[in-house]
Structure formats: structure tokens, C-alpha cells
PDB file of N, CA and C in Angstrom:
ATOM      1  N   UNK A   1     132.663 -78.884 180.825  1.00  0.00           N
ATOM      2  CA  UNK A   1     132.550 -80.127 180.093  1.00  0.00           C
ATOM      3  C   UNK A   1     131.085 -80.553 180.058  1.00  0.00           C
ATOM      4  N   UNK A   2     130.953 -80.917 179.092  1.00  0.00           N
ATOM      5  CA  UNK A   2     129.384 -81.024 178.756  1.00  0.00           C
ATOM      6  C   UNK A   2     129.198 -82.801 179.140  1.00  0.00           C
ATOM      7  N   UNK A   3     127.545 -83.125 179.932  1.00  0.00           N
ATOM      8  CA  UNK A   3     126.917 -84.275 180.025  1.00  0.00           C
ATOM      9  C   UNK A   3     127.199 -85.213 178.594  1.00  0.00           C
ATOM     10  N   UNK A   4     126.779 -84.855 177.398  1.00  0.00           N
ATOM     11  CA  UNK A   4     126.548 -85.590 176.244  1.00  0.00           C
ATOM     12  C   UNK A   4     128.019 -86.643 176.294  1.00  0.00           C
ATOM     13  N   UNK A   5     127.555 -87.994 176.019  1.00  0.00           N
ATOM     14  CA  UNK A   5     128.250 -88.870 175.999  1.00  0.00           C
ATOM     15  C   UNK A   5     129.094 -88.863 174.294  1.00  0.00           C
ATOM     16  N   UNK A   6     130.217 -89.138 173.929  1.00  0.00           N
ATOM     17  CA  UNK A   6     131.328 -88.869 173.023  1.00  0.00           C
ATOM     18  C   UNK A   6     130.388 -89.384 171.673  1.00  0.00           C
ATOM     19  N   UNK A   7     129.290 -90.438 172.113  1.00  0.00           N
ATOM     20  CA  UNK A   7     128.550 -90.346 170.882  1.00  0.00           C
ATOM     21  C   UNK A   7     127.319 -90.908 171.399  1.00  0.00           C
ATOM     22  N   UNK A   8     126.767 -89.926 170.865  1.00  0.00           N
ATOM     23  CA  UNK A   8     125.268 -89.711 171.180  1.00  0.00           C
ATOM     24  C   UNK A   8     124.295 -90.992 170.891  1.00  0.00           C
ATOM     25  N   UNK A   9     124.544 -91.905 169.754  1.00  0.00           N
ATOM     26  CA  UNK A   9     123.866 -92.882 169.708  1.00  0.00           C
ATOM     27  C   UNK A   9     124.170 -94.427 170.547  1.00  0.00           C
ATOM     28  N   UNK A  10     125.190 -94.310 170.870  1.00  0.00           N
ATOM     29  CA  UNK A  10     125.689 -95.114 171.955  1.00  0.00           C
ATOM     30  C   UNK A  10     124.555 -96.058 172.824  1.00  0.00           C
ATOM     31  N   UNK A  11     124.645 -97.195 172.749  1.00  0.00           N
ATOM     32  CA  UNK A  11     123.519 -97.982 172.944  1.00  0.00           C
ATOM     33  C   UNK A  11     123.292 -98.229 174.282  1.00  0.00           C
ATOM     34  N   UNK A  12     124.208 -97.413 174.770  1.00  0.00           N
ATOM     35  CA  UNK A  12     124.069 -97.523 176.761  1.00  0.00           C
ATOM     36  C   UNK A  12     122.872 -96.202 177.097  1.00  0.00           C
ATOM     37  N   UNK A  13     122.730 -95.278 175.692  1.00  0.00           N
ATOM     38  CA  UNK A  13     122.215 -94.135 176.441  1.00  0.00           C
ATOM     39  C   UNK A  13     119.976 -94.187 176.470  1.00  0.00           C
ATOM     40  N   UNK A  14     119.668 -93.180 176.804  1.00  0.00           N
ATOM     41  CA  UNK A  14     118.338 -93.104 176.642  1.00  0.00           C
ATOM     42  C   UNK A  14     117.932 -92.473 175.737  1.00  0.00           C
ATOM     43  N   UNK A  15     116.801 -92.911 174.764  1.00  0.00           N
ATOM     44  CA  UNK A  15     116.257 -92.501 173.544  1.00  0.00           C
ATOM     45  C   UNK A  15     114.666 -92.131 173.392  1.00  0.00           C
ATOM     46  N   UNK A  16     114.211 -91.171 172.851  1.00  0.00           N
ATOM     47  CA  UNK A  16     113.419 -90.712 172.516  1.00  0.00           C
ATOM     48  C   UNK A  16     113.044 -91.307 170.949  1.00  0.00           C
ATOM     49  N   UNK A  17     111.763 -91.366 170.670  1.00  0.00           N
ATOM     50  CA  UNK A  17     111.096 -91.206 169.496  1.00  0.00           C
ATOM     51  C   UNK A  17     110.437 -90.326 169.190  1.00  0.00           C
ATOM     52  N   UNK A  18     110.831 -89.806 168.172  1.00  0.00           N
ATOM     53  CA  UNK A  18     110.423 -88.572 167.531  1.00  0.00           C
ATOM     54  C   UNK A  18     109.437 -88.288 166.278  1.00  0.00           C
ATOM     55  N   UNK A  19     108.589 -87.690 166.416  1.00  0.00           N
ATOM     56  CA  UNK A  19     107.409 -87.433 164.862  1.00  0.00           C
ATOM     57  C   UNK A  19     107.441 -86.227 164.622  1.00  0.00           C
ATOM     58  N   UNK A  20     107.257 -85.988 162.962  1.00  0.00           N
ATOM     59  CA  UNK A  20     106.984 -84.672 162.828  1.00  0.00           C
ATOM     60  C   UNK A  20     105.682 -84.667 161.949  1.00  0.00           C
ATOM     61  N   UNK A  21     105.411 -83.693 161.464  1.00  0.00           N
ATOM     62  CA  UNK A  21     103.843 -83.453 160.740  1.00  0.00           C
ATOM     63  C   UNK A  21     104.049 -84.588 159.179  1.00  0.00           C
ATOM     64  N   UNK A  22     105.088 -84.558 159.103  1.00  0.00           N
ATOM     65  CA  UNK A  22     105.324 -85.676 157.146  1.00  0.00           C
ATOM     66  C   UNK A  22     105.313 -86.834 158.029  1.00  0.00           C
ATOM     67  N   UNK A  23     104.999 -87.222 159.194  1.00  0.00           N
ATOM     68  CA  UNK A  23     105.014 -88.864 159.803  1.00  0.00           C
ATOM     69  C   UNK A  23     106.269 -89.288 160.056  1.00  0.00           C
ATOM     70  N   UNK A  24     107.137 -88.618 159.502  1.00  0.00           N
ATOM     71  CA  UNK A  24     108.624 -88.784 159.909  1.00  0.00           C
ATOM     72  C   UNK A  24     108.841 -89.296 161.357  1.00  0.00           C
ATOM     73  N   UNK A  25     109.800 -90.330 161.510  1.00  0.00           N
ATOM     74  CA  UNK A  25     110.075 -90.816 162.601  1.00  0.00           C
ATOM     75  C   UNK A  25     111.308 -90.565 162.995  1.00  0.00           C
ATOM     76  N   UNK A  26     112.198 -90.304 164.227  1.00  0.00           N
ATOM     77  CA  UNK A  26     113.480 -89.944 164.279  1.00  0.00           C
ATOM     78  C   UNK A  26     114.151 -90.879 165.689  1.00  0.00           C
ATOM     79  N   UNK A  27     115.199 -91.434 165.805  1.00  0.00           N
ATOM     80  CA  UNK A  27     115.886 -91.869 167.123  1.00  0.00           C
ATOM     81  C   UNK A  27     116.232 -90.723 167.637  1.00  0.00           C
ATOM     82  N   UNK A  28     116.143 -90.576 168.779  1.00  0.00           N
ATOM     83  CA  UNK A  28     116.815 -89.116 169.292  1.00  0.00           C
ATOM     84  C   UNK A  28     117.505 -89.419 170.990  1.00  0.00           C
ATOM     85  N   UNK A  29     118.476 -88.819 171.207  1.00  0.00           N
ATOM     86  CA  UNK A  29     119.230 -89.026 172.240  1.00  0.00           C
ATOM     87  C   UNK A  29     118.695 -87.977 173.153  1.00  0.00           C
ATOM     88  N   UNK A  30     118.313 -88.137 174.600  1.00  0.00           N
ATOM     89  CA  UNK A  30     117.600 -87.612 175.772  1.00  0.00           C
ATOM     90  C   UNK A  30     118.016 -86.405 175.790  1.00  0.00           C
ATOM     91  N   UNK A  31     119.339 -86.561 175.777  1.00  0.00           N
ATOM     92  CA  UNK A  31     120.064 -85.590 176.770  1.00  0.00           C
ATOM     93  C   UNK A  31     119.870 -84.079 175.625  1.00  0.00           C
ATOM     94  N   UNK A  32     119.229 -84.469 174.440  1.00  0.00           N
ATOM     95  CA  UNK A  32     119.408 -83.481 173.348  1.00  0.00           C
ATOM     96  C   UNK A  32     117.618 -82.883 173.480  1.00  0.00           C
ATOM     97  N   UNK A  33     117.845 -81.497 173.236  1.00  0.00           N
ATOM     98  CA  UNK A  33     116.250 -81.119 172.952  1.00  0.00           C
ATOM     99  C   UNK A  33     115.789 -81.047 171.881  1.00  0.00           C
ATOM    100  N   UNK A  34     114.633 -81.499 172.509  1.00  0.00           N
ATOM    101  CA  UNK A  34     113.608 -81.756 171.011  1.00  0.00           C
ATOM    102  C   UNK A  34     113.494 -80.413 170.108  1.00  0.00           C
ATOM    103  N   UNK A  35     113.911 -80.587 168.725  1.00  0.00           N
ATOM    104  CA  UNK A  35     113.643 -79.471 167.517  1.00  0.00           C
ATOM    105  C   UNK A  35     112.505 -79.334 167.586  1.00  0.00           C
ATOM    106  N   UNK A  36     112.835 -78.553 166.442  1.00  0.00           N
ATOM    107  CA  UNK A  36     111.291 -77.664 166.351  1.00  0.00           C
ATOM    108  C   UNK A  36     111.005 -78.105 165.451  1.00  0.00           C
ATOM    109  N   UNK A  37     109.428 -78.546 165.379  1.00  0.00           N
ATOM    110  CA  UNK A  37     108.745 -79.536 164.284  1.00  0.00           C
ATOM    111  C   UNK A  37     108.531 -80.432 164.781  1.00  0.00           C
ATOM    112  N   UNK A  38     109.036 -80.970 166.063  1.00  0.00           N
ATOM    113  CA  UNK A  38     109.101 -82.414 166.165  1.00  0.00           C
ATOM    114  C   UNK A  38     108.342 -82.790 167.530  1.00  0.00           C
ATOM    115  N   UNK A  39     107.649 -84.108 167.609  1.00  0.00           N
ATOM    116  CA  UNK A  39     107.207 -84.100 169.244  1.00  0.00           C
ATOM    117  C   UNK A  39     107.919 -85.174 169.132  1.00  0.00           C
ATOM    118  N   UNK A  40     107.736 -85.809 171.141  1.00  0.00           N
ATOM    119  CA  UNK A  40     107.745 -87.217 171.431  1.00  0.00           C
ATOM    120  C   UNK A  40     107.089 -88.054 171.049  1.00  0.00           C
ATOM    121  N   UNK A  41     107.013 -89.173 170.596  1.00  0.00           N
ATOM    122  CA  UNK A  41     106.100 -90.098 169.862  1.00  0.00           C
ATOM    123  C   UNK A  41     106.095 -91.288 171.377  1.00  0.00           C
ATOM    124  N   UNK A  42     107.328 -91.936 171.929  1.00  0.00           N
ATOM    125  CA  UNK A  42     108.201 -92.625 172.843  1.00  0.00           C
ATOM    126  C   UNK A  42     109.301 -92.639 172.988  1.00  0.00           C
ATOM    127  N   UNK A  43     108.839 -93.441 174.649  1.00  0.00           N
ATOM    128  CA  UNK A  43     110.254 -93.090 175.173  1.00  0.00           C
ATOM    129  C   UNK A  43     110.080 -91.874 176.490  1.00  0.00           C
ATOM    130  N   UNK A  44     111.080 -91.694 177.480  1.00  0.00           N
ATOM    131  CA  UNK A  44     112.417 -92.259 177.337  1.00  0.00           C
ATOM    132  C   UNK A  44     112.641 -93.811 177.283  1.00  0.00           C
ATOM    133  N   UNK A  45     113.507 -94.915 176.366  1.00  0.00           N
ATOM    134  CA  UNK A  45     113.782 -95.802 176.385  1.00  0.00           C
ATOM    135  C   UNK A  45     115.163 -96.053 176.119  1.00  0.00           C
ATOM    136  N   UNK A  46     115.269 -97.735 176.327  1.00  0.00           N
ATOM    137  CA  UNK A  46     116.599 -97.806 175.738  1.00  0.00           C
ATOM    138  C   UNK A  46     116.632 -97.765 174.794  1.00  0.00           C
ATOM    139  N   UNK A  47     118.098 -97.965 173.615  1.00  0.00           N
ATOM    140  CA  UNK A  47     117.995 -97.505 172.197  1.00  0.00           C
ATOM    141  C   UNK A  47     116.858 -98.816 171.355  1.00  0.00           C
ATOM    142  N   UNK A  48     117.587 -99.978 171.488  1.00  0.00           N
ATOM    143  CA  UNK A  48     116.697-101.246 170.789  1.00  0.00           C
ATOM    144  C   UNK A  48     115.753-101.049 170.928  1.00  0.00           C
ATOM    145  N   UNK A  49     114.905-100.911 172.037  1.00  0.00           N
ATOM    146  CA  UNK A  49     113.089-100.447 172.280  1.00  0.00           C
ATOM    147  C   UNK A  49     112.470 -99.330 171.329  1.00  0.00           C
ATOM    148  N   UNK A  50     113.282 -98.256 171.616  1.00  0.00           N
ATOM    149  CA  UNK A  50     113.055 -97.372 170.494  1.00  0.00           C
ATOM    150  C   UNK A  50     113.083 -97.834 168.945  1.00  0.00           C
ATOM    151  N   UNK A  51     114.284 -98.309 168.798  1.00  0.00           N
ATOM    152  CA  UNK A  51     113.943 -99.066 167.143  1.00  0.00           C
ATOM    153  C   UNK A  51     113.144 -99.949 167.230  1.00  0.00           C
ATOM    154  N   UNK A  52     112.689-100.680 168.058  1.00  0.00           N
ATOM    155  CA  UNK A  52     111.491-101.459 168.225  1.00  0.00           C
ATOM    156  C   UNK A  52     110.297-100.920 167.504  1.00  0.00           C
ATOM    157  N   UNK A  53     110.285 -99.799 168.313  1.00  0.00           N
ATOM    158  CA  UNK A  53     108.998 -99.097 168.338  1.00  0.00           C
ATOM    159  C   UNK A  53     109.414 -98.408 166.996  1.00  0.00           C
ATOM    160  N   UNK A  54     109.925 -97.759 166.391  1.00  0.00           N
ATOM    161  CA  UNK A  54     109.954 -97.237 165.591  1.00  0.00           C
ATOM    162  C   UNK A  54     109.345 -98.095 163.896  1.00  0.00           C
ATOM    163  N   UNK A  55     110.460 -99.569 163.949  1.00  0.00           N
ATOM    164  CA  UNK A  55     110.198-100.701 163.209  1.00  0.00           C
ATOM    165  C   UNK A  55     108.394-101.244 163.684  1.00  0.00           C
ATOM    166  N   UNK A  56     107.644-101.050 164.281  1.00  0.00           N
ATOM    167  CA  UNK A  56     106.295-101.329 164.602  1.00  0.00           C
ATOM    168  C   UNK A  56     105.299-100.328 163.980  1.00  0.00           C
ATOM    169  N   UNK A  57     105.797 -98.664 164.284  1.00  0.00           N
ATOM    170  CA  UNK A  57     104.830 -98.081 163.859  1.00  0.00           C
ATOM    171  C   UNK A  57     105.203 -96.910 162.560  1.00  0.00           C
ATOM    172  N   UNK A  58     106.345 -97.463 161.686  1.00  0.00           N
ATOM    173  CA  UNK A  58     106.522 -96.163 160.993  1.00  0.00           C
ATOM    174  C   UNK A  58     106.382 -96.936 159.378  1.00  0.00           C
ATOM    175  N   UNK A  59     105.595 -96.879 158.571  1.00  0.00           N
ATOM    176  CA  UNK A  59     106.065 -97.497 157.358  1.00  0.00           C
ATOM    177  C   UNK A  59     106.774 -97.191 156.356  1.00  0.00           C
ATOM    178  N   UNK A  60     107.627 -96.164 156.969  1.00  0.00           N
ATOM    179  CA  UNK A  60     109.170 -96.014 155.933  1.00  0.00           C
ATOM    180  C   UNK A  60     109.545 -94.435 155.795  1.00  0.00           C
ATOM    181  N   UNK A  61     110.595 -94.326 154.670  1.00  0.00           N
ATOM    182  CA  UNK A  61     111.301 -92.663 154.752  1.00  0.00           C
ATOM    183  C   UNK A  61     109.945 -92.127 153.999  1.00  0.00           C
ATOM    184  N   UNK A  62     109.277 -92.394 153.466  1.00  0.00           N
ATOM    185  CA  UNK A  62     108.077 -91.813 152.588  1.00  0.00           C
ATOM    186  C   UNK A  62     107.301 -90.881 153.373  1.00  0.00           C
ATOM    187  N   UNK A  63     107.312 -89.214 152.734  1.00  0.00           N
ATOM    188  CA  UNK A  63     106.580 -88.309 153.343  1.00  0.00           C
ATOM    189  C   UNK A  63     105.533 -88.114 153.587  1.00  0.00           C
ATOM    190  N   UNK A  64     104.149 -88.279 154.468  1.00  0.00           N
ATOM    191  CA  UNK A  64     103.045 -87.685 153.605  1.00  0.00           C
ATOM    192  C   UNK A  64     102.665 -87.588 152.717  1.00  0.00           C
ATOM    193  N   UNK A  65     103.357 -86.144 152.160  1.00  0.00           N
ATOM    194  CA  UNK A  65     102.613 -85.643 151.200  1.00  0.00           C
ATOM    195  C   UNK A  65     103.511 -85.833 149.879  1.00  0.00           C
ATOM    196  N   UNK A  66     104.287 -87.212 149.836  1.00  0.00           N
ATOM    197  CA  UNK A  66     104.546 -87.767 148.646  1.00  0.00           C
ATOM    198  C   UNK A  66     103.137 -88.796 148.618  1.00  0.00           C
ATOM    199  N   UNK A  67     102.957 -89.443 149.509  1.00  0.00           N
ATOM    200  CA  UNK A  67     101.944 -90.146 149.539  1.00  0.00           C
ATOM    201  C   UNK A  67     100.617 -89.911 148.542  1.00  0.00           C
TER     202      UNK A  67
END
């Protein structure tokens, strides 16, 4: 039986913030490993902190290199 809680975004768990090279920002659940493409930005936190942080430093779904 696996650690991962029945749903991963579950606001009891710990969250990562995630970037990739298009500035992309991602919520990401701890217990999951980081893809490929992607670093830690912050975190570990709780989930709200993370959207905190996310709502502070990301200015939207817009890629890069639509930019």
C-alpha cells in the first residue's frame, strides 16, 4: 500500500512549487517526484502558502515564448 494520500491535493498535505524553463508554475504534492523539466521554486509548504507564493510570483498561464 502506497504513502500517497487518496488525493494528492488534499489541503492537509505538503506542497512544493514548481518552475519550468516557459516560467510555468506548478502546485505539486511532496510525496511525488519532481518531473523532468521542472525544479523547486518553494516549499516544502502547506498547500495555501504555496498558492500564496505562487499568486505573488507567477503572472499567469502565458509561456515565455508566447511572450
Amino acid at each position: 500500500m502506497s504513502d500517497a494520500p487518496a488525493n494528492p491535493f488534499d489541503a492537509e498535505g505538503q506542497f512544493l512549487v514548481l518552475t519550468n524553463a516557459e516560467g510555468q508554475h506548478s502546485l505539486w504534492p511532496l510525496f511525488a517526484p519532481v518531473p523532468a523539466g521542472w525544479s523547486t521554486a518553494h516549499g516544502p509548504c502547506a498547500r495555501q502558502e504555496a498558492l500564496d507564493w505562487i499568486n505573488a510570483h507567477w503572472a499567469g498561464p502565458v509561456a515565455v515564448t508566447a511572450r
